[in-house]
PDB file of N, CA and C in Angstrom:
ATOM      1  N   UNK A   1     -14.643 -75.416  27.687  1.00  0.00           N
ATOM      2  CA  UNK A   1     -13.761 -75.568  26.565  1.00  0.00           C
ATOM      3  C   UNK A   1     -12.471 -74.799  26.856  1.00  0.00           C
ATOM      4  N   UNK A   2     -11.562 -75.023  26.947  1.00  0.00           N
ATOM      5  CA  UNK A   2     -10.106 -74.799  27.132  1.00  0.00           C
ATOM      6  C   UNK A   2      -9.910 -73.726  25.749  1.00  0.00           C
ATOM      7  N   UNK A   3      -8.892 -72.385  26.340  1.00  0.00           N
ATOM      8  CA  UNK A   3      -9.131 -71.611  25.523  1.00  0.00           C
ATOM      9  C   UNK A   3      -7.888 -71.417  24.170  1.00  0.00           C
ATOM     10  N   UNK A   4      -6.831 -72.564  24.553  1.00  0.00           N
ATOM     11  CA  UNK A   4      -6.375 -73.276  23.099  1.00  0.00           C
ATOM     12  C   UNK A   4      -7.169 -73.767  22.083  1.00  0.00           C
ATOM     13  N   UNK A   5      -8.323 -74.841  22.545  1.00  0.00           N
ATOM     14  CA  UNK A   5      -9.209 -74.952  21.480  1.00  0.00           C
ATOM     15  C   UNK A   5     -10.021 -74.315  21.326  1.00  0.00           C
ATOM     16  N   UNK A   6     -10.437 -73.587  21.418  1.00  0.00           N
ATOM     17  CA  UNK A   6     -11.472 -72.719  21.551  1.00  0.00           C
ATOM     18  C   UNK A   6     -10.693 -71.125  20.472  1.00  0.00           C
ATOM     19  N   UNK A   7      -9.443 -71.450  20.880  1.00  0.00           N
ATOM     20  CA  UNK A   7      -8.476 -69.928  19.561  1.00  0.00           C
ATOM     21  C   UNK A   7      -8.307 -71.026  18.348  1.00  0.00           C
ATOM     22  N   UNK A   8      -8.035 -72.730  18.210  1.00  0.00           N
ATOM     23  CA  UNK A   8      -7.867 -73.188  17.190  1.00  0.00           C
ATOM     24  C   UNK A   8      -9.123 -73.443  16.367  1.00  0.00           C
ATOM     25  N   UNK A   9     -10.250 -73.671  16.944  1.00  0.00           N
ATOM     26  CA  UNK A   9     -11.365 -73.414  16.465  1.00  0.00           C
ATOM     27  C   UNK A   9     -12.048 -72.123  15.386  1.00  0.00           C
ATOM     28  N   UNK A  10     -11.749 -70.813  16.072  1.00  0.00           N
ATOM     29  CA  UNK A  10     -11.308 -69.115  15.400  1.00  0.00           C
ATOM     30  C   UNK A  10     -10.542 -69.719  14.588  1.00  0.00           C
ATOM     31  N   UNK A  11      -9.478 -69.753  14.719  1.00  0.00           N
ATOM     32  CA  UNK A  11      -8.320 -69.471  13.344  1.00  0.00           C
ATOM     33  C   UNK A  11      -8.917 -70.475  12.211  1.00  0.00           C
ATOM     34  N   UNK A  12      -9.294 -72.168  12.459  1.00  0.00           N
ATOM     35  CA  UNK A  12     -10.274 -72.707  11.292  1.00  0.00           C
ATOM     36  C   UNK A  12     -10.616 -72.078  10.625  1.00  0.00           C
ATOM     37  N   UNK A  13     -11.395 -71.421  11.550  1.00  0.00           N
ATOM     38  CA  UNK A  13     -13.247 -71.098  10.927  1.00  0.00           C
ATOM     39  C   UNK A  13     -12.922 -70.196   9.897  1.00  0.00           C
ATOM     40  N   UNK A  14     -11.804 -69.106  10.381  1.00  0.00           N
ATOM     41  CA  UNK A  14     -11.443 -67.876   9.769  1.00  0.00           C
ATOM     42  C   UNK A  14     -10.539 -68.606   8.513  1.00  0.00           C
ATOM     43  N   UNK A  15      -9.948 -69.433   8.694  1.00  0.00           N
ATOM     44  CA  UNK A  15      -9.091 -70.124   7.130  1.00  0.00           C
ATOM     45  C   UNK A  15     -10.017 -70.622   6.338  1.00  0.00           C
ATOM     46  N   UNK A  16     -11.416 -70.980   6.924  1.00  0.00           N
ATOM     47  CA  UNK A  16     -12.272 -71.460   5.949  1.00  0.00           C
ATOM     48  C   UNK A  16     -13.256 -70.188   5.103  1.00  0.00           C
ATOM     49  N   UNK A  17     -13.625 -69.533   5.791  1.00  0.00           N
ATOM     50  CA  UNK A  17     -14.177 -68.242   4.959  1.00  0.00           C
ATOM     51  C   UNK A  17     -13.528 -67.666   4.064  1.00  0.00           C
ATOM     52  N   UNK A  18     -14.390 -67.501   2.940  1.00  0.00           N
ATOM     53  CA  UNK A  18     -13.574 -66.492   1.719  1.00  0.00           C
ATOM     54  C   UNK A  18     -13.541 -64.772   1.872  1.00  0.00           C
ATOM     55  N   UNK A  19     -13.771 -64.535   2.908  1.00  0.00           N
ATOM     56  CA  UNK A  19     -13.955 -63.145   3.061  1.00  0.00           C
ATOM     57  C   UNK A  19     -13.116 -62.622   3.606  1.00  0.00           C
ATOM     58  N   UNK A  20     -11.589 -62.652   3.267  1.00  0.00           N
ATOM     59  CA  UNK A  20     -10.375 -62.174   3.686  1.00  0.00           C
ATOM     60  C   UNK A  20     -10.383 -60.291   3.151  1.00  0.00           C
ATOM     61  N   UNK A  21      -9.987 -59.381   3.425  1.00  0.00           N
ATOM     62  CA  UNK A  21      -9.560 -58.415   3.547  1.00  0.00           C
ATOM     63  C   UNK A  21      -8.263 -58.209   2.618  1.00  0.00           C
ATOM     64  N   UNK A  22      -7.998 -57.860   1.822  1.00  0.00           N
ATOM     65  CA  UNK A  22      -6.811 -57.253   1.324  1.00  0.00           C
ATOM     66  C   UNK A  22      -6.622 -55.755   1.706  1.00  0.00           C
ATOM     67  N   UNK A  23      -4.964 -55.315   1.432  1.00  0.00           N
ATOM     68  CA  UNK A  23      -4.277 -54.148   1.634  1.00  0.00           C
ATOM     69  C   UNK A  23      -5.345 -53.233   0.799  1.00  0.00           C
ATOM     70  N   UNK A  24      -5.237 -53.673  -0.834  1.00  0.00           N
ATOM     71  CA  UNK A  24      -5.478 -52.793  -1.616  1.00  0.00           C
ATOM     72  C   UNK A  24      -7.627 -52.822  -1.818  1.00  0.00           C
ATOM     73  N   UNK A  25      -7.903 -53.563  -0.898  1.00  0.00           N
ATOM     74  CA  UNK A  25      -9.308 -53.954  -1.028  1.00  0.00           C
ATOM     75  C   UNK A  25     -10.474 -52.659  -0.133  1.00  0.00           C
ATOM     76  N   UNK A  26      -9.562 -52.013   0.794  1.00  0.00           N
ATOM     77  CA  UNK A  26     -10.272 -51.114   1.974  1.00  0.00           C
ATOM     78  C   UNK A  26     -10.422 -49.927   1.449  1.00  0.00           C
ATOM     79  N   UNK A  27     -10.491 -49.678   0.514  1.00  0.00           N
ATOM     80  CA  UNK A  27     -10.719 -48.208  -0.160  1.00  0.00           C
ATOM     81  C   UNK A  27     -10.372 -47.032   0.469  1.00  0.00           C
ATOM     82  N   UNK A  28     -11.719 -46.324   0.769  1.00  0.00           N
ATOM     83  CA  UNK A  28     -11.731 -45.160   1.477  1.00  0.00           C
ATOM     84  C   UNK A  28     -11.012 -44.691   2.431  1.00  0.00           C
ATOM     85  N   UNK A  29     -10.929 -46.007   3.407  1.00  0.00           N
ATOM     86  CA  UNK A  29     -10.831 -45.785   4.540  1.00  0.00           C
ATOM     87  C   UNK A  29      -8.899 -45.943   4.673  1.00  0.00           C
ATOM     88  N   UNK A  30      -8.149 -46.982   3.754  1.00  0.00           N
ATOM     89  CA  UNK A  30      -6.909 -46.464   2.804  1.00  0.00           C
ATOM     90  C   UNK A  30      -6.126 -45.282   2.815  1.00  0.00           C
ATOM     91  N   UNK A  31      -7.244 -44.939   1.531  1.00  0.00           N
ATOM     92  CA  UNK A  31      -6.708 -43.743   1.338  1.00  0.00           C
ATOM     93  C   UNK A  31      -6.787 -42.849   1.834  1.00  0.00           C
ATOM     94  N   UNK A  32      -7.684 -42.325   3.449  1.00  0.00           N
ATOM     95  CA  UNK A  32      -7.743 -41.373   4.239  1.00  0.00           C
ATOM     96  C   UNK A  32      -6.335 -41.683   5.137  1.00  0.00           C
ATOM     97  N   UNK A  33      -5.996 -42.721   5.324  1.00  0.00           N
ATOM     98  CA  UNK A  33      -4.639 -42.789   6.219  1.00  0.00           C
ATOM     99  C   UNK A  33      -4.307 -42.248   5.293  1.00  0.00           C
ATOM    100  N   UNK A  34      -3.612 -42.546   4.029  1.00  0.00           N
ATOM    101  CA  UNK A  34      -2.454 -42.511   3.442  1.00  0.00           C
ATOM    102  C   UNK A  34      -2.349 -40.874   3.239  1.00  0.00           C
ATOM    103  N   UNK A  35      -3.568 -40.439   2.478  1.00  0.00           N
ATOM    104  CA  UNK A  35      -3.813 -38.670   3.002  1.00  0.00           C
ATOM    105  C   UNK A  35      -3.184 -38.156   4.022  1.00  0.00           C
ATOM    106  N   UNK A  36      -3.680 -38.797   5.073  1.00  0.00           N
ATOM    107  CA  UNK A  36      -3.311 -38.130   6.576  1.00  0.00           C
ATOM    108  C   UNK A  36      -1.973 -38.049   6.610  1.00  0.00           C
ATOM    109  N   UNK A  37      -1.219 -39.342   6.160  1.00  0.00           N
ATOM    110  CA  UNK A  37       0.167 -39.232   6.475  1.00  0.00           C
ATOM    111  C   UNK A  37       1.314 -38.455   5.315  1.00  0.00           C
ATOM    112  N   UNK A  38       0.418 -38.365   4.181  1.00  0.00           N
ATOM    113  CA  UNK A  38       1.356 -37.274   3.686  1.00  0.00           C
ATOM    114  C   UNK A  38       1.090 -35.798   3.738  1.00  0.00           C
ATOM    115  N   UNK A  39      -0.331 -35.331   4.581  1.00  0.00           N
ATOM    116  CA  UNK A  39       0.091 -34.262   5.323  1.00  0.00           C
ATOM    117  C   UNK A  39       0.542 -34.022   6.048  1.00  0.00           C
ATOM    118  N   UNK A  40       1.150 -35.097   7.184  1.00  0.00           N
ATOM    119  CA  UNK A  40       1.674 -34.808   8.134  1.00  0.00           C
ATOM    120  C   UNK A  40       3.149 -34.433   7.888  1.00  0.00           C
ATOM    121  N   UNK A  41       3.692 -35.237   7.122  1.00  0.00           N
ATOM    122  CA  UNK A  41       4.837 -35.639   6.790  1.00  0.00           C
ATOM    123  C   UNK A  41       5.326 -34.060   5.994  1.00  0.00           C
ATOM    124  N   UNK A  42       4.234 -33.390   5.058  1.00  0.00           N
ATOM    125  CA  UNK A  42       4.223 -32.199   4.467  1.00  0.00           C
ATOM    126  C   UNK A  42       4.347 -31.292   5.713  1.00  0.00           C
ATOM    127  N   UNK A  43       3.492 -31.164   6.296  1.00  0.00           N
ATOM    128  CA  UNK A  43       3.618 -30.480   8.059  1.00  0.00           C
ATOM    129  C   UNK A  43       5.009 -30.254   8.445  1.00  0.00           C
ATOM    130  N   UNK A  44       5.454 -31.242   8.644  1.00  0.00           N
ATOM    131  CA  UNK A  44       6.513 -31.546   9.343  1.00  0.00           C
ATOM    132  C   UNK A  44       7.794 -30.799   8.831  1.00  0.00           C
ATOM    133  N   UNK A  45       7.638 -31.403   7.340  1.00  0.00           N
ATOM    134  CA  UNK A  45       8.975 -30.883   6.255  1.00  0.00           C
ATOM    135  C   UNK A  45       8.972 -29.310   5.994  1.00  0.00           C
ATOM    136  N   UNK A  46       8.027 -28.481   6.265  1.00  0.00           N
ATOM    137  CA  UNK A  46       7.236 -27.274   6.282  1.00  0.00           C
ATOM    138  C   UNK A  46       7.803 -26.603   7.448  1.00  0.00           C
ATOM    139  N   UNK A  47       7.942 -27.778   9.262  1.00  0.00           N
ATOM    140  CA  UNK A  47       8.417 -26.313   9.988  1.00  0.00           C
ATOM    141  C   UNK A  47       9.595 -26.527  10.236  1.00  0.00           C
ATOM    142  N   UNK A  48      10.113 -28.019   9.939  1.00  0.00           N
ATOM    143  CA  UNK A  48      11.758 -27.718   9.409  1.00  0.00           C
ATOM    144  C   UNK A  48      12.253 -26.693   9.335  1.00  0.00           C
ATOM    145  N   UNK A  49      12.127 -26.219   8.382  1.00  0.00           N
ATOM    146  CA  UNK A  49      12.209 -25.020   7.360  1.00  0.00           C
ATOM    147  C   UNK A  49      12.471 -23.642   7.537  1.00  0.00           C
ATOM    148  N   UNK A  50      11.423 -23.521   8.815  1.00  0.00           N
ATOM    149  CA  UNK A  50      10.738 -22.671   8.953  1.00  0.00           C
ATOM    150  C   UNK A  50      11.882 -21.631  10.471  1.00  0.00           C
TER     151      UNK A  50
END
């Protein structure tokens, strides 16, 4: 199978399932980036400063 059809086949399959992923759907795992990055960002603005 040629691996054009074989990626148009994937992308189908995947337009046909209802089990898409949203931004606001990943919870935990979310809001531990978003944590992370406003300590860093706090970090940062902190040795500015400093």
């Amino acid at each position: 199978m040629p691996s054009k059809s074989r990626f148009i086949k994937s992308i189908v399959a995947a337009a046909k399932s209802e089990e898409v992923e949203l931004p606001w759907s990943r919870g935990a795992n979310r809001q531990a980036m978003i944590e992370r990055r406003q300590q860093d960002r706090t970090a940062t603005q902190q040795a500015k400063r400093a």
